[in-house]
N, C-alpha and C. Protein backbone atom coordinates (compact mmCIF):
# COMPACT_ATOMS: atom_id res chain seq x y z
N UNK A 1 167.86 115.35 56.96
CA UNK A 1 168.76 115.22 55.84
C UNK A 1 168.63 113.82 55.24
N UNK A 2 168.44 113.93 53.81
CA UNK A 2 168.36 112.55 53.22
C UNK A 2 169.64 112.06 53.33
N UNK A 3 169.87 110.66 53.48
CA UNK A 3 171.29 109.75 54.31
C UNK A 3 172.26 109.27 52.70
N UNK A 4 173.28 110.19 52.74
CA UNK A 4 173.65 109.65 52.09
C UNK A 4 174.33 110.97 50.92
N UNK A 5 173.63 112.00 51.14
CA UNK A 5 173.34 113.66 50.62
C UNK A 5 174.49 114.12 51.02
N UNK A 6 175.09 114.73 49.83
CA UNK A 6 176.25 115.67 50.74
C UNK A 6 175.73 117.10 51.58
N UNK A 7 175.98 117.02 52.63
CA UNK A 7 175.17 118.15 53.66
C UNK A 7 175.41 119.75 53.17
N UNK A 8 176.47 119.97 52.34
CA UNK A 8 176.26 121.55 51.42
C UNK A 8 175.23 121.33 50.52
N UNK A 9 174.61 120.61 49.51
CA UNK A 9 173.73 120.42 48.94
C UNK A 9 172.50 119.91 49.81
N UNK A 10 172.09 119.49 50.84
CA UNK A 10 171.18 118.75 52.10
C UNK A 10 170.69 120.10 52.41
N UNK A 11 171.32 121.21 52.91
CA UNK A 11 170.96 121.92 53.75
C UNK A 11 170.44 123.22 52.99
N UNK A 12 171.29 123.49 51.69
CA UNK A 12 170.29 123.95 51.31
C UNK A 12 168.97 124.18 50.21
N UNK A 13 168.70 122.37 50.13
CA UNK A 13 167.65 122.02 49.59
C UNK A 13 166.58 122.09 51.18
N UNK A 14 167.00 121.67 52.18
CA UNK A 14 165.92 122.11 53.39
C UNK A 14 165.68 123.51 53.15
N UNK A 15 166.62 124.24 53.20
CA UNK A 15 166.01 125.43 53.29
C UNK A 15 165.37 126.47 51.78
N UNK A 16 165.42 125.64 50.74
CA UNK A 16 164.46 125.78 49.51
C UNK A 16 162.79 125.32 50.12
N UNK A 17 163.05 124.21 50.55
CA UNK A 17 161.45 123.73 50.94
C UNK A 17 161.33 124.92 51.73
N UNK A 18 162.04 125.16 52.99
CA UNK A 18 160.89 126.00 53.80
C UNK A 18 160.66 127.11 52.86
N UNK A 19 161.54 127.56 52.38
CA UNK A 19 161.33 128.33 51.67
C UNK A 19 159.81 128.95 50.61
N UNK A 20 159.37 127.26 50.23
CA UNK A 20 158.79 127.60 49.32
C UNK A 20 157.27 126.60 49.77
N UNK A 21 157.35 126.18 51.54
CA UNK A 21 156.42 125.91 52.14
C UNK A 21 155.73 127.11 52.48
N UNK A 22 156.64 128.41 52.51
CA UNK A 22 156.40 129.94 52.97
C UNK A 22 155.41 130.56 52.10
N UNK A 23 155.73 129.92 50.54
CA UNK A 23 155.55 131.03 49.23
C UNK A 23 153.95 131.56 49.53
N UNK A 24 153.09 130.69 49.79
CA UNK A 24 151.85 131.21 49.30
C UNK A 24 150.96 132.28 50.58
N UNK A 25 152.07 131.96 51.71
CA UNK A 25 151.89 133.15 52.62
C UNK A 25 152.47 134.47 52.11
N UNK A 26 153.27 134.75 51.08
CA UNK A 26 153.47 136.16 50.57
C UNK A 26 152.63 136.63 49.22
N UNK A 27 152.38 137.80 50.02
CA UNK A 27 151.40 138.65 48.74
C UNK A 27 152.21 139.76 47.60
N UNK A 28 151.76 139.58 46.50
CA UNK A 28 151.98 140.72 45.71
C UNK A 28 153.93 140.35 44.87
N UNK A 29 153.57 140.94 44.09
CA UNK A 29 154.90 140.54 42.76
C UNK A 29 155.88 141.24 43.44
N UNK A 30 156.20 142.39 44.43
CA UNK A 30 157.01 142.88 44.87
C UNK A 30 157.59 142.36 46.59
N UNK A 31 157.02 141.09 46.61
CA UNK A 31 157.79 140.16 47.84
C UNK A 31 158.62 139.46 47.99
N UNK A 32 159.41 139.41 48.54
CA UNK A 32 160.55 138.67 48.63
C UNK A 32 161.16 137.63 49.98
N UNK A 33 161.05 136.96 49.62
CA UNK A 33 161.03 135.66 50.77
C UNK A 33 162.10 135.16 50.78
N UNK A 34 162.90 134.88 51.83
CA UNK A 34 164.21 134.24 52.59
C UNK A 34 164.15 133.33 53.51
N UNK A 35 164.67 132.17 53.51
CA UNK A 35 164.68 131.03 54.40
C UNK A 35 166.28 130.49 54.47
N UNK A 36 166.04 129.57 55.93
CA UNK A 36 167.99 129.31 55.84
C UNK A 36 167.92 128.06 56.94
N UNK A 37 168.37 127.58 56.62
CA UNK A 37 169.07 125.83 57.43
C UNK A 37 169.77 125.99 57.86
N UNK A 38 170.36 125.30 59.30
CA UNK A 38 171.94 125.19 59.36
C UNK A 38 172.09 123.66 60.66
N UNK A 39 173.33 123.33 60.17
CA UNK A 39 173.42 122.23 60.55
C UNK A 39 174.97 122.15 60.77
N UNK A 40 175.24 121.56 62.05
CA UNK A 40 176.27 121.22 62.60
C UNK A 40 177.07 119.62 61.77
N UNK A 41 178.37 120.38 61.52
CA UNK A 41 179.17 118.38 61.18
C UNK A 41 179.96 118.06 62.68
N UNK A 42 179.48 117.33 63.25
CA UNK A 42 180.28 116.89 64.31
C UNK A 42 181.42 115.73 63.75
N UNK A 43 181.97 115.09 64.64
CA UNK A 43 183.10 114.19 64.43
C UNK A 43 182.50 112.70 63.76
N UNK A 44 181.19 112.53 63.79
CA UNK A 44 180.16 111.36 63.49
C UNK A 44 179.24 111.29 62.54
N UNK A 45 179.47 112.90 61.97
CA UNK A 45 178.67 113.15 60.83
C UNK A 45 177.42 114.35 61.55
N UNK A 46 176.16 114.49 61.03
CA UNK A 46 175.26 115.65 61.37
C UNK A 46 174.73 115.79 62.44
N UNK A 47 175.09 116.81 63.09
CA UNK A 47 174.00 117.12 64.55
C UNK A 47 172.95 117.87 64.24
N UNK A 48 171.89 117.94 64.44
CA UNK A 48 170.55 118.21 64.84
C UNK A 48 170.11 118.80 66.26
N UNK A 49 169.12 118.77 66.67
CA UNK A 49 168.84 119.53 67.73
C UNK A 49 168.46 118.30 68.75
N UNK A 50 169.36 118.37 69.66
CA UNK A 50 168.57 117.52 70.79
C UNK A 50 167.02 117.16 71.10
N UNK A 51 166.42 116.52 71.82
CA UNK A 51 165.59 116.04 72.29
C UNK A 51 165.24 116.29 73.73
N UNK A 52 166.76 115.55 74.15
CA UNK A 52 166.96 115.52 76.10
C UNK A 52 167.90 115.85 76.00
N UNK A 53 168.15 116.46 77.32
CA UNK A 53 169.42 116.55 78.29
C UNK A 53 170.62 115.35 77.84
N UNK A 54 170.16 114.26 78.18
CA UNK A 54 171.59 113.10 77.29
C UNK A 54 171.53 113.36 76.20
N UNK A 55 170.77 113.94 75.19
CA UNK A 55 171.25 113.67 73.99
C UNK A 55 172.23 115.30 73.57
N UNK A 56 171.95 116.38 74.51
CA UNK A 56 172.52 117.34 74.66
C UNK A 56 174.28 117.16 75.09
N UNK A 57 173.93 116.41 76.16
CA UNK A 57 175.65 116.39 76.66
C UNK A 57 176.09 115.21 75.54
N UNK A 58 175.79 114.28 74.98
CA UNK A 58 176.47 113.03 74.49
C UNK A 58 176.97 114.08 73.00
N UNK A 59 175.90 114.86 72.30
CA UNK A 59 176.87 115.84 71.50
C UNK A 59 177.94 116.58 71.56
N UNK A 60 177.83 117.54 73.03
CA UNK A 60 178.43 118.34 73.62
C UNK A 60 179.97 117.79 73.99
N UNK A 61 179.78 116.49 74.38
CA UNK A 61 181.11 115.57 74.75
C UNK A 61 181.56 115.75 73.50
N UNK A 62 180.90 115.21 72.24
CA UNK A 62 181.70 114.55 70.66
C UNK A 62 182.28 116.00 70.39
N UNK A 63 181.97 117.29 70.61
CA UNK A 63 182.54 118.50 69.88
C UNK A 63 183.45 118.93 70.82
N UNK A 64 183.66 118.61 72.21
CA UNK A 64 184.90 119.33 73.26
C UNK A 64 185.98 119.39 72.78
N UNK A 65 186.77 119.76 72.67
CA UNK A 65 188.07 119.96 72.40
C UNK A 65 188.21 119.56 70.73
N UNK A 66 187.20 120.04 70.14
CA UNK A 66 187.38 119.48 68.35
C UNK A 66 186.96 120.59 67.58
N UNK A 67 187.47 120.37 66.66
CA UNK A 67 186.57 121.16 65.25
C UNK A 67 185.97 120.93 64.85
N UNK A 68 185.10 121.27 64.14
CA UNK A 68 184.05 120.96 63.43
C UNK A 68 183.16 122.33 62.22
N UNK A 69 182.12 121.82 61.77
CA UNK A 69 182.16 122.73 60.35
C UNK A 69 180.72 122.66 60.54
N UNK A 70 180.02 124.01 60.52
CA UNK A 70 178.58 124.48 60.51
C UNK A 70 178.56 125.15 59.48
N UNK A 71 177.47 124.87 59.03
CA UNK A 71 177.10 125.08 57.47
C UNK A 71 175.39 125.55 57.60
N UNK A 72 175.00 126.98 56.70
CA UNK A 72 173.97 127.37 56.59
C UNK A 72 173.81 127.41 55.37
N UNK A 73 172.53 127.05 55.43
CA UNK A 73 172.11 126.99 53.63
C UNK A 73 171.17 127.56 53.74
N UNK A 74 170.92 128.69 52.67
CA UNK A 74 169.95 130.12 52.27
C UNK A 74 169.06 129.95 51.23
N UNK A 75 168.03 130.29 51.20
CA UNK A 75 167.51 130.43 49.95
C UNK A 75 166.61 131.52 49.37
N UNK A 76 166.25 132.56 48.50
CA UNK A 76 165.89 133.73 48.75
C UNK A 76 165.28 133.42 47.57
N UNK A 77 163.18 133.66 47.42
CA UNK A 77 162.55 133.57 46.00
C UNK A 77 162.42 135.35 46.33
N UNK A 78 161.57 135.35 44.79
CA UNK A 78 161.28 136.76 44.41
C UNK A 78 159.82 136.44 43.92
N UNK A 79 158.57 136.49 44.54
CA UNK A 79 157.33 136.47 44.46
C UNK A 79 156.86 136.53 42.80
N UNK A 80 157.39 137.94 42.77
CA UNK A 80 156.97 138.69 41.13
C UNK A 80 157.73 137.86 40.03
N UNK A 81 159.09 137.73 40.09
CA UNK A 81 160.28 137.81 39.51
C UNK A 81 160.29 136.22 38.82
N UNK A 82 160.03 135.52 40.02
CA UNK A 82 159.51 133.62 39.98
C UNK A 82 161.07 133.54 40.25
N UNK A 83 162.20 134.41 40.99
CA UNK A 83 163.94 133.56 40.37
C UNK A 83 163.87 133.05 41.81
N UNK A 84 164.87 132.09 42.03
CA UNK A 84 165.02 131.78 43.28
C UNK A 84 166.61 131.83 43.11
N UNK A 85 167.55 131.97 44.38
CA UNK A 85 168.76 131.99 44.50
C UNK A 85 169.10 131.19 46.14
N UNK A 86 170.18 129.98 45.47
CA UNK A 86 170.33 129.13 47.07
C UNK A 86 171.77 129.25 47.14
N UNK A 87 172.23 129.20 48.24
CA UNK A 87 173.71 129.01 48.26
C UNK A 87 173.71 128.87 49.91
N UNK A 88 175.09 128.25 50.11
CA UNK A 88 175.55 127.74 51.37
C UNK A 88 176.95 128.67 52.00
N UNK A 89 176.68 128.63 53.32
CA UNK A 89 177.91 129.38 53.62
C UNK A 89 178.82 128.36 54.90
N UNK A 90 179.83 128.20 54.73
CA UNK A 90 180.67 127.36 56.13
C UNK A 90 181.75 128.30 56.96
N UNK A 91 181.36 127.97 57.87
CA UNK A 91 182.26 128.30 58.91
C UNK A 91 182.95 127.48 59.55
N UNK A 92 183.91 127.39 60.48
CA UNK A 92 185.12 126.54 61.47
C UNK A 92 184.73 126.87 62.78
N UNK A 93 184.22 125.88 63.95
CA UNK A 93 184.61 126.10 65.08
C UNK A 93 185.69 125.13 66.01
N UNK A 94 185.90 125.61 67.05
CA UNK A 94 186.88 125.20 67.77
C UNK A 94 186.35 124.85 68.99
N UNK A 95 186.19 123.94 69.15
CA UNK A 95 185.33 123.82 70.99
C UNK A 95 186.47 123.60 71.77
N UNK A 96 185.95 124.72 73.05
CA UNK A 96 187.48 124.71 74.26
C UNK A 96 187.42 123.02 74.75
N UNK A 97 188.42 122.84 75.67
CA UNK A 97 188.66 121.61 76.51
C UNK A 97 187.63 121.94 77.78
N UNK A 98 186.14 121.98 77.73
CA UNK A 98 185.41 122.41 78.53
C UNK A 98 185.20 121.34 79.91
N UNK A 99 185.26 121.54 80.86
CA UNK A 99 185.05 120.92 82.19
C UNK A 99 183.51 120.29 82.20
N UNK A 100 183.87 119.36 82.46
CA UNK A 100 182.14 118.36 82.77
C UNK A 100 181.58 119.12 83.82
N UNK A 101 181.95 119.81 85.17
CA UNK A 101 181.24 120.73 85.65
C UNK A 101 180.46 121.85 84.37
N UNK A 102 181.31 122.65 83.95
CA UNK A 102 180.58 123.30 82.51
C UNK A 102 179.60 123.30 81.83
N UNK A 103 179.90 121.89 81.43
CA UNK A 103 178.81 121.30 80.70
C UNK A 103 177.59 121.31 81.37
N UNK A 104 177.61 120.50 82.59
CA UNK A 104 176.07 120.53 83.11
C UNK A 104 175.85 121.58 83.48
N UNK A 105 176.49 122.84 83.71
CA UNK A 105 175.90 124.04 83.83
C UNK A 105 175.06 124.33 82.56
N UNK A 106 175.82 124.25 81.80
CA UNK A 106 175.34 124.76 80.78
C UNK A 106 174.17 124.20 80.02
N UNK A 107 173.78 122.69 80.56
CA UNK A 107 172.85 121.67 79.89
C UNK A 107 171.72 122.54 80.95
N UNK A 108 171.87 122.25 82.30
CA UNK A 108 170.92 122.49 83.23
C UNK A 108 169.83 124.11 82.79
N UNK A 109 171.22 124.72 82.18
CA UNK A 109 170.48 126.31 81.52
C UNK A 109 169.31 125.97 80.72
N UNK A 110 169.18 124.67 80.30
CA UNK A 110 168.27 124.43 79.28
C UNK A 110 168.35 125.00 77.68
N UNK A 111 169.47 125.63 77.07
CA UNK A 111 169.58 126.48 76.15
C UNK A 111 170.18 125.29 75.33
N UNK A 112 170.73 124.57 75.31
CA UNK A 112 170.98 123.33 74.27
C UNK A 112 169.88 122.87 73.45
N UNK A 113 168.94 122.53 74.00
CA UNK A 113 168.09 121.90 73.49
C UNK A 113 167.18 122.16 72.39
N UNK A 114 167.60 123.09 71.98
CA UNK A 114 167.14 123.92 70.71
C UNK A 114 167.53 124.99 70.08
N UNK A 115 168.59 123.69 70.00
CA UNK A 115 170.36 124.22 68.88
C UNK A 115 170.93 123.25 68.44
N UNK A 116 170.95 123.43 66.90
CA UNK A 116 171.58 121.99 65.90
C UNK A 116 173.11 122.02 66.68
N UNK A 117 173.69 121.11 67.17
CA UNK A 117 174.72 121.19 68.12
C UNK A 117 174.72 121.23 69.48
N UNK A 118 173.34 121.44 69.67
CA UNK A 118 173.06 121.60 71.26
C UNK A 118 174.27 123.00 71.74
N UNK A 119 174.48 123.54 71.02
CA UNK A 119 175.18 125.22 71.32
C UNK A 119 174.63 126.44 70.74
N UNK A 120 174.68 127.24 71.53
CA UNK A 120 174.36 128.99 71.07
C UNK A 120 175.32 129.84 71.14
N UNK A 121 176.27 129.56 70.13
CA UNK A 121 177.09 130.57 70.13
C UNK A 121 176.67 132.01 70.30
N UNK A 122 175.81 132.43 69.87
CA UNK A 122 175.15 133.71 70.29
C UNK A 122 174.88 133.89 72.35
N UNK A 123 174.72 132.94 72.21
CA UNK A 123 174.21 132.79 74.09
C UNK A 123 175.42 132.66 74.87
N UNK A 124 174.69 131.48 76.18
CA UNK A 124 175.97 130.96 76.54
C UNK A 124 176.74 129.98 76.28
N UNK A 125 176.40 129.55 75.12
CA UNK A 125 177.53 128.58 74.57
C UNK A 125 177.99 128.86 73.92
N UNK A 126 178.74 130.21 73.84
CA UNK A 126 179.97 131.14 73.23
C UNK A 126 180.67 130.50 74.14
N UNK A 127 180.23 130.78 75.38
CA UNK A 127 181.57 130.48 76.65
C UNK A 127 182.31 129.11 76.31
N UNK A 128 181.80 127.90 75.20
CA UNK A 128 182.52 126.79 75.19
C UNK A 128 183.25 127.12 73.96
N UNK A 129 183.17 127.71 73.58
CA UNK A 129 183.62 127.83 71.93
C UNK A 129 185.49 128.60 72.11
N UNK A 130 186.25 127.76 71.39
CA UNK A 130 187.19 128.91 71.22
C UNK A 130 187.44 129.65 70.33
N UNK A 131 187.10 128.89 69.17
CA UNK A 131 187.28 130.22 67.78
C UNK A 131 186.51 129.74 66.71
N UNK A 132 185.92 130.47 66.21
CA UNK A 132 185.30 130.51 64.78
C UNK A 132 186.15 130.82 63.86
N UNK A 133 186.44 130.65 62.59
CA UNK A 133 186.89 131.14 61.46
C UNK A 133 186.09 131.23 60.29
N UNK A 134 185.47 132.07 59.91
CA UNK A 134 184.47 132.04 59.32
C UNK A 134 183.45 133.29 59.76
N UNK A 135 182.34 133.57 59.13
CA UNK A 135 180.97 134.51 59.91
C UNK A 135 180.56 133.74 60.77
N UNK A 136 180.59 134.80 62.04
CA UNK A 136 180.03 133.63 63.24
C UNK A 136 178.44 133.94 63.00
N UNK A 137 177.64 135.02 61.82
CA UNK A 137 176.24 135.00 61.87
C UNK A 137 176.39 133.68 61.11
N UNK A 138 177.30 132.74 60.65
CA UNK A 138 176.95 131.78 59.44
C UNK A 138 176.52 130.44 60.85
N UNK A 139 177.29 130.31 62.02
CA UNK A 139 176.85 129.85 63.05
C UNK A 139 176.02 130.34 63.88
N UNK A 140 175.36 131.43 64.13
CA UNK A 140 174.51 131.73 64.65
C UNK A 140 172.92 131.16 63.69
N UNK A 141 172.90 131.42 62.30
CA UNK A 141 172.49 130.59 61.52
C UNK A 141 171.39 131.27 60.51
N UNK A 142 172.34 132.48 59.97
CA UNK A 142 172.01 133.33 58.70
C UNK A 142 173.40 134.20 58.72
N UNK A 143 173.78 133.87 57.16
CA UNK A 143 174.95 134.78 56.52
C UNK A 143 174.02 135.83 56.14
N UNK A 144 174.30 136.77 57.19
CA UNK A 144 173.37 138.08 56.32
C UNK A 144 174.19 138.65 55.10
N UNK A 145 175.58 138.08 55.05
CA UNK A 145 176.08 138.62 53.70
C UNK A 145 175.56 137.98 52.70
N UNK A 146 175.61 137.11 52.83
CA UNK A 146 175.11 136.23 51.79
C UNK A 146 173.86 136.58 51.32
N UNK A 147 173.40 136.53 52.46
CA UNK A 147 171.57 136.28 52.12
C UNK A 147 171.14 137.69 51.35
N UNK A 148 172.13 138.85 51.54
CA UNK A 148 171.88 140.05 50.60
C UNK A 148 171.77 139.74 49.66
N UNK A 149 172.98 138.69 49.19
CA UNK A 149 173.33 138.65 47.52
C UNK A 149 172.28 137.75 47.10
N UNK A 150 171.89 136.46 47.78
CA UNK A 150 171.24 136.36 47.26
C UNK A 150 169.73 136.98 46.82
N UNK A 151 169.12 137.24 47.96
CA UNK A 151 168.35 138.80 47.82
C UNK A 151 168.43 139.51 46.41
N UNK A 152 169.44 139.99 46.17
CA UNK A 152 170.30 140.87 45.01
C UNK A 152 169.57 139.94 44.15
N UNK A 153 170.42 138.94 43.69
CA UNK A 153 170.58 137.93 42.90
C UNK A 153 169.00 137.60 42.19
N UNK A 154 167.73 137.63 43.22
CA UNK A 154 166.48 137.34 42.92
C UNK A 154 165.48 139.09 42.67
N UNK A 155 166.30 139.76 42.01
CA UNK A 155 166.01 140.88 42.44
C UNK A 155 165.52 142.54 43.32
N UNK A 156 166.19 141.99 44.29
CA UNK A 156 165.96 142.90 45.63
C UNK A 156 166.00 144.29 44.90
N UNK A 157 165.60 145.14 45.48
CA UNK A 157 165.82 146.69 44.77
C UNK A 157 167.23 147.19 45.66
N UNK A 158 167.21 147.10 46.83
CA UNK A 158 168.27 147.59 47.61
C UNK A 158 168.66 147.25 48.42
N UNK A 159 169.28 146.11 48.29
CA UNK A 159 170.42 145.68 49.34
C UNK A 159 171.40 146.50 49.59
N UNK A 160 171.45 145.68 51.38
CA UNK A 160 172.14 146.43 52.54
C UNK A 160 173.70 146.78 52.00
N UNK A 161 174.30 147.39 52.65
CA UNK A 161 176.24 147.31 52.41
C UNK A 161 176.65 145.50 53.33
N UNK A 162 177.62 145.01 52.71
CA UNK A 162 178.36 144.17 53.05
C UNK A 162 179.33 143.74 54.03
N UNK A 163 179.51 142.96 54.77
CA UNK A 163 180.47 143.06 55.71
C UNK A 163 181.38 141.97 55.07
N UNK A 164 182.88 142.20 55.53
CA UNK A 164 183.92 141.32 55.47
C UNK A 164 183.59 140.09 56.48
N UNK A 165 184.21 139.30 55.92
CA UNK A 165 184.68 138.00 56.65
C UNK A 165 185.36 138.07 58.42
N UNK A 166 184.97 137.68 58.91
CA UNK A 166 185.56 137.48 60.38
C UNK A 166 185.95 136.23 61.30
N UNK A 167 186.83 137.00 61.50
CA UNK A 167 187.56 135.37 62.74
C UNK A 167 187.35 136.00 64.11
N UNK A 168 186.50 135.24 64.43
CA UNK A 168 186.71 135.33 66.22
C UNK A 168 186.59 134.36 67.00
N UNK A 169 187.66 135.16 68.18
CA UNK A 169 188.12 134.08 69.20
C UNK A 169 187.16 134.07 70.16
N UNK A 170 186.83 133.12 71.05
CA UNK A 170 185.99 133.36 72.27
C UNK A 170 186.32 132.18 73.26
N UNK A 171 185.69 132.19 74.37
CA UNK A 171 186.20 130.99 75.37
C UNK A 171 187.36 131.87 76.24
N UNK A 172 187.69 131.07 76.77
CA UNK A 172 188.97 131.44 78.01
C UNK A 172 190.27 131.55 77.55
N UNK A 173 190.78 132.42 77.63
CA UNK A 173 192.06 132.75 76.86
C UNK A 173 192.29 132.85 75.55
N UNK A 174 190.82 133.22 75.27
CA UNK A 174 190.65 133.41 73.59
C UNK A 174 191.86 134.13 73.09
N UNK A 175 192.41 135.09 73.58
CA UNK A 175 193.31 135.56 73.03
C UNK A 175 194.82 135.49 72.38
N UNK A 176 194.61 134.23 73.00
CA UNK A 176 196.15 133.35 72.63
C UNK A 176 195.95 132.29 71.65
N UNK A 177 194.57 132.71 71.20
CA UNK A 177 193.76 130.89 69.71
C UNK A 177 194.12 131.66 68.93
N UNK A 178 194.76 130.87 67.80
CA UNK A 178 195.10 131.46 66.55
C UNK A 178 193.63 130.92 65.46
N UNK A 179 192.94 132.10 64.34
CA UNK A 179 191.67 131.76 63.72
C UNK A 179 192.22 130.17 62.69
N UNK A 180 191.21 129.74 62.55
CA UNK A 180 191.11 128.38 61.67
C UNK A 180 190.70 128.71 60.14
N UNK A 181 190.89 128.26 59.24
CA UNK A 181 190.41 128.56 57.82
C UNK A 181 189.19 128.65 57.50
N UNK A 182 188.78 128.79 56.77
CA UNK A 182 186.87 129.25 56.37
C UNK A 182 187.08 129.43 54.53
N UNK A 183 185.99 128.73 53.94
CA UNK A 183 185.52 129.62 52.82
C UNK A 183 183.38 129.13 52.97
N UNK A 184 183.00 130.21 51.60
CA UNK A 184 181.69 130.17 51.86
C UNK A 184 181.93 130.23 50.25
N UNK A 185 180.44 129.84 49.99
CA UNK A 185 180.39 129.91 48.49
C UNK A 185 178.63 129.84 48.40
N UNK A 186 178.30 130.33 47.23
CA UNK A 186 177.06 130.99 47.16
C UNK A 186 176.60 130.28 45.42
N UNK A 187 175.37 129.26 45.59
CA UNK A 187 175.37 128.78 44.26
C UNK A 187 174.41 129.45 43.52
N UNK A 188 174.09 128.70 42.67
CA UNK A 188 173.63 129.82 41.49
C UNK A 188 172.25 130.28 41.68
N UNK A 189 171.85 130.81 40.12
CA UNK A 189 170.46 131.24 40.29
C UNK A 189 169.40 130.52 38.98
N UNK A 190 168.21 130.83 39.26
CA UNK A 190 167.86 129.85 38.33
C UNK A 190 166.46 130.51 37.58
């Protein structure tokens, strides 16, 4: 991320480049190409993907017991069409009050280390998480809602049906976390 960039606009100008580092691997006017970023705001500003093990837990510490805001940025060309459509989607998480035993379980799994956040909410670092508010695919790290429209947007012939918005709880006693706020927003086309 260029320093200094607001990270809804950062992330998904990254994912325009890959996007359009992709282009000349697709054939024919009827292709359609999708790419997507996503990037963690911790309490210090942007997480990225670890390196090592310390740089895994020294993240993992900054998000315990905090919120924080993951943001995917989409971008969908249309081969034939030349349109491109980018937009960003955010979500809310909640990291439990996780035990330093935990943690190094969970570092030792090796599954941090290649995750902006050093977490997989999809994996086992659901187990640290207490609630999302928001699409947890927007943290896993594609709004497939989104990425329809934009799809749509660059002329797709037939996009999928849509899903609603979701809050979910997870972690230990998820059931007693009340969801956190969320919006997503989808920018234009060009």
């Amino acid at each position: 991320m260029v320093p200094g960039m607001c990270a809804d606009l950062a992330v998904q100008l990254i994912a325009r480049s890959k996007a359009y580092a992709c282009l000349s691997m697709v054939a024919g006017d009827d292709a359609y190409l999708l790419a997507a970023d996503t990037v963690v705001l911790g309490p210090h500003g942007p997480l990225g993907k670890p390196l090592t093990a310390d740089k895994a837990r020294e993240m993992l510490r900054s998000l315990r017991g905090q919120r924080h805001v993951v943001l995917t940025g989409i971008c969908a060309l249309g081969s034939g069409s030349k349109r491109e459509a980018i937009g960003v989607s955010r979500s809310a998480v909640r990291m439990r009050q996780f035990s330093d035993a935990e943690l190094e379980q969970y570092i030792a799994g090796g599954e941090p280390l290649d995750r902006a956040g050093s977490y997989a909410v999809q994996g086992l670092g659901g187990s640290l998480v207490d609630a999302i508010a928001g699409r947890t695919d927007t943290v896993i790290g594609l709004d497939c809602q989104m990425a329809m429209e934009l799809l749509s947007a660059v002329g797709y012939p037939t996009p999928l049906p849509t899903a609603p918005d979701q809050h979910v709880a997870l972690g230990k006693a998820a059931a007693t976390r009340r969801p956190l706020a969320s919006s997503n927003r989808v920018g234009g086309t060009r």
